[in-house]
C-alpha atoms as a PDB file:
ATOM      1  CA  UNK A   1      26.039 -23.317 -23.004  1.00  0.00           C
ATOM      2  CA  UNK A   2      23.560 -25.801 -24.326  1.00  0.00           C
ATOM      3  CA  UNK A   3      19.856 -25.412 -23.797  1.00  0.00           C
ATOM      4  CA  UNK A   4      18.750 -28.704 -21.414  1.00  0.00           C
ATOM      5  CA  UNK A   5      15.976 -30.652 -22.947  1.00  0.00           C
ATOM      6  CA  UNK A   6      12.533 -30.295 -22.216  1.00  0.00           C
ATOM      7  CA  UNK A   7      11.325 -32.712 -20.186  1.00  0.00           C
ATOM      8  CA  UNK A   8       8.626 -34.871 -21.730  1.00  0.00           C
ATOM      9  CA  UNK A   9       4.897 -33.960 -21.177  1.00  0.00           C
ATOM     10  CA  UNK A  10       2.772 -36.011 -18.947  1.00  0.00           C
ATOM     11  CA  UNK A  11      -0.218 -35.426 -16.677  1.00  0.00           C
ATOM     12  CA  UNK A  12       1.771 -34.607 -14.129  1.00  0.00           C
ATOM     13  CA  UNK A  13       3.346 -31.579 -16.287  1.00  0.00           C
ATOM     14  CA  UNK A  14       0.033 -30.611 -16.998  1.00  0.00           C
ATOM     15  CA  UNK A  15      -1.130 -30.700 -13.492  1.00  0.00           C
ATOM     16  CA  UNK A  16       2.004 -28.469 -12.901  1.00  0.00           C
ATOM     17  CA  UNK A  17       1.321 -26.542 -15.542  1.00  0.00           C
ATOM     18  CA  UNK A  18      -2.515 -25.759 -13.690  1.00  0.00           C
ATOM     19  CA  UNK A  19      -1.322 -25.077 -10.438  1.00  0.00           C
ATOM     20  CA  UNK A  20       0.996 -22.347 -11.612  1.00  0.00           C
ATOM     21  CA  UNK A  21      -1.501 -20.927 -14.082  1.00  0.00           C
ATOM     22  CA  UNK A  22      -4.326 -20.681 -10.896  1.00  0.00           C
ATOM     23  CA  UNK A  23      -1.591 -19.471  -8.160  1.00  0.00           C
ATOM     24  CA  UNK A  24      -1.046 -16.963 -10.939  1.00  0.00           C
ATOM     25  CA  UNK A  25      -4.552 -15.907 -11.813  1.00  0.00           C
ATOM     26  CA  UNK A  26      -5.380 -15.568  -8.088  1.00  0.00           C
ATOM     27  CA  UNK A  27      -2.308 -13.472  -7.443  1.00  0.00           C
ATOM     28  CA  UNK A  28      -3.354 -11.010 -10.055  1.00  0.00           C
ATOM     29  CA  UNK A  29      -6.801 -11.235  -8.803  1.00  0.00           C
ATOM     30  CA  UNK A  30      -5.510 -10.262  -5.260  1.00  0.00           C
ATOM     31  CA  UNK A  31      -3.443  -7.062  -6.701  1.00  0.00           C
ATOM     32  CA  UNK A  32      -6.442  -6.049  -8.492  1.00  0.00           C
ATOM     33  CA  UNK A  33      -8.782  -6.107  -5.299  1.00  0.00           C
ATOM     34  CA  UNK A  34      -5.476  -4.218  -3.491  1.00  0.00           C
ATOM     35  CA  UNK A  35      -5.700  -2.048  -6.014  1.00  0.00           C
ATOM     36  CA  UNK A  36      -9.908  -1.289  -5.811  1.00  0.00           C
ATOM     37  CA  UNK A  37      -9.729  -1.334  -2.513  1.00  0.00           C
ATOM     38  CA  UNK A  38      -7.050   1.571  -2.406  1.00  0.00           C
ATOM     39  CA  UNK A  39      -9.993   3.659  -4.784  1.00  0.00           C
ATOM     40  CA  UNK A  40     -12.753   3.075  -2.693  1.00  0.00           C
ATOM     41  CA  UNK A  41     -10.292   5.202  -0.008  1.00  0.00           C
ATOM     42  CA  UNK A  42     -10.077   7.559  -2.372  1.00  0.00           C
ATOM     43  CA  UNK A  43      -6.388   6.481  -3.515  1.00  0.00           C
ATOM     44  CA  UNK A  44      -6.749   6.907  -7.101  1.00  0.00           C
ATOM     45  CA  UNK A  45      -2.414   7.122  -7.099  1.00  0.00           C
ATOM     46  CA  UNK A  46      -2.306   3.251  -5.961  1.00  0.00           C
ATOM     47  CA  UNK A  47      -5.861   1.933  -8.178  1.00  0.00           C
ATOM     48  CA  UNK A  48      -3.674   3.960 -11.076  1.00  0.00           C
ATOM     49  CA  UNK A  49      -0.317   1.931 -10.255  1.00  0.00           C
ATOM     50  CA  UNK A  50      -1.948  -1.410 -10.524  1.00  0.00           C
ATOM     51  CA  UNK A  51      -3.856  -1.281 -13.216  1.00  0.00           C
ATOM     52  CA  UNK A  52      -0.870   0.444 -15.105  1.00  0.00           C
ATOM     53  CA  UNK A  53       1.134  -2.334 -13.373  1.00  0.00           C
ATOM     54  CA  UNK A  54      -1.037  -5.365 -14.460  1.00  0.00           C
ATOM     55  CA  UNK A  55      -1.658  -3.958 -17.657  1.00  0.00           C
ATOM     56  CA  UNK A  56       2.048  -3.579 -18.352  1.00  0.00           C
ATOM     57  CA  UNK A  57       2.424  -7.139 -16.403  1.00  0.00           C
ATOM     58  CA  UNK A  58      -0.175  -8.623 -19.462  1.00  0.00           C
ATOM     59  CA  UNK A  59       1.499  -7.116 -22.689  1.00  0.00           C
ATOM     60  CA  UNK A  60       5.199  -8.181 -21.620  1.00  0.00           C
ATOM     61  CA  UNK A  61       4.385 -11.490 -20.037  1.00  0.00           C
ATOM     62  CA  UNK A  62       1.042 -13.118 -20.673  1.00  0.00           C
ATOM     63  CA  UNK A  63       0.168 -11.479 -24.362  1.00  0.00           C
ATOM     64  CA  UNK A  64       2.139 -13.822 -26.296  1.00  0.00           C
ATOM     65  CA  UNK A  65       1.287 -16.952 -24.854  1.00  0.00           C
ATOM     66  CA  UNK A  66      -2.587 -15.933 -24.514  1.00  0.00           C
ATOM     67  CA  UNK A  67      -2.552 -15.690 -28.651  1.00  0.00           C
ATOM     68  CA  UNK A  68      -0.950 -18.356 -28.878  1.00  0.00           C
ATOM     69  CA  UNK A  69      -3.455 -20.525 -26.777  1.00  0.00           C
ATOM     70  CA  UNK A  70      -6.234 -18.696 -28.596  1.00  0.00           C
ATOM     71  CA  UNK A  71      -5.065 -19.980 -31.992  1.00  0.00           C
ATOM     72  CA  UNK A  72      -3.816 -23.377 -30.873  1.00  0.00           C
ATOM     73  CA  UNK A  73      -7.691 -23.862 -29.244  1.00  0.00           C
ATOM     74  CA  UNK A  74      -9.006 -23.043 -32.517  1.00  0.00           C
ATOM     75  CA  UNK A  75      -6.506 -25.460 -34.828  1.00  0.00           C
ATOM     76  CA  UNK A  76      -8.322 -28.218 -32.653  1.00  0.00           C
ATOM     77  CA  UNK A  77     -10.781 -30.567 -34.554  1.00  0.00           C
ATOM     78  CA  UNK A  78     -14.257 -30.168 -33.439  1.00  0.00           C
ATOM     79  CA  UNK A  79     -16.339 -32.915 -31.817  1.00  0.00           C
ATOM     80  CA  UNK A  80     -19.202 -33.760 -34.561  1.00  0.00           C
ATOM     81  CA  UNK A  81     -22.517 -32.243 -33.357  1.00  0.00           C
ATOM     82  CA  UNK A  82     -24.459 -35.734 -31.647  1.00  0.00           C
ATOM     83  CA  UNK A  83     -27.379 -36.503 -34.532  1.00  0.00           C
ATOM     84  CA  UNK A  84     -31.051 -35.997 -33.388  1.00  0.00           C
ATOM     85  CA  UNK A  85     -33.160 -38.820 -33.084  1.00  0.00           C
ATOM     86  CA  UNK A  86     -36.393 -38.703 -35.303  1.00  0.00           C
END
């Protein structure tokens, strides 16, 4: 079975593209304050399950796509620095 084609990028990809990335950051966000919440009643078994959990969640899902961001950020030309008046 053929892959289907990508569909082309526009703003509105992009704007998709935000919305999932910031429903995603907040639901790790919320796990992680589950998670500090169950230490601070003395549940170190659950704080211990979601950091494992989100760690784990990082290396097999986000890892790869972090480095490359990271590098694709970097092979970006520069803005020249504005010159200072005299």
């Amino acid at each position: 079975m053929p892959a289907s084609p990508t569909p082309p990028a526009g703003p509105h990809a992009r704007l998709g593209d935000t919305i999932f990335a910031v429903a995603h950051v907040l639901a790790l966000v919320a796990v992680l304050i589950y998670g500090v919440i169950g230490l601070i009643n003395r549940n170190v078994g659950r704080f211990g399950l979601v950091v494992v959990g989100l760690a784990l969640y990082y290396a097999l899902v986000l890892h790869k796509g972090v480095v490359k961001e990271i590098k694709r950020r970097r092979a970006l030309p520069r803005p020249a620095a504005p010159r200072r008046k005299s």
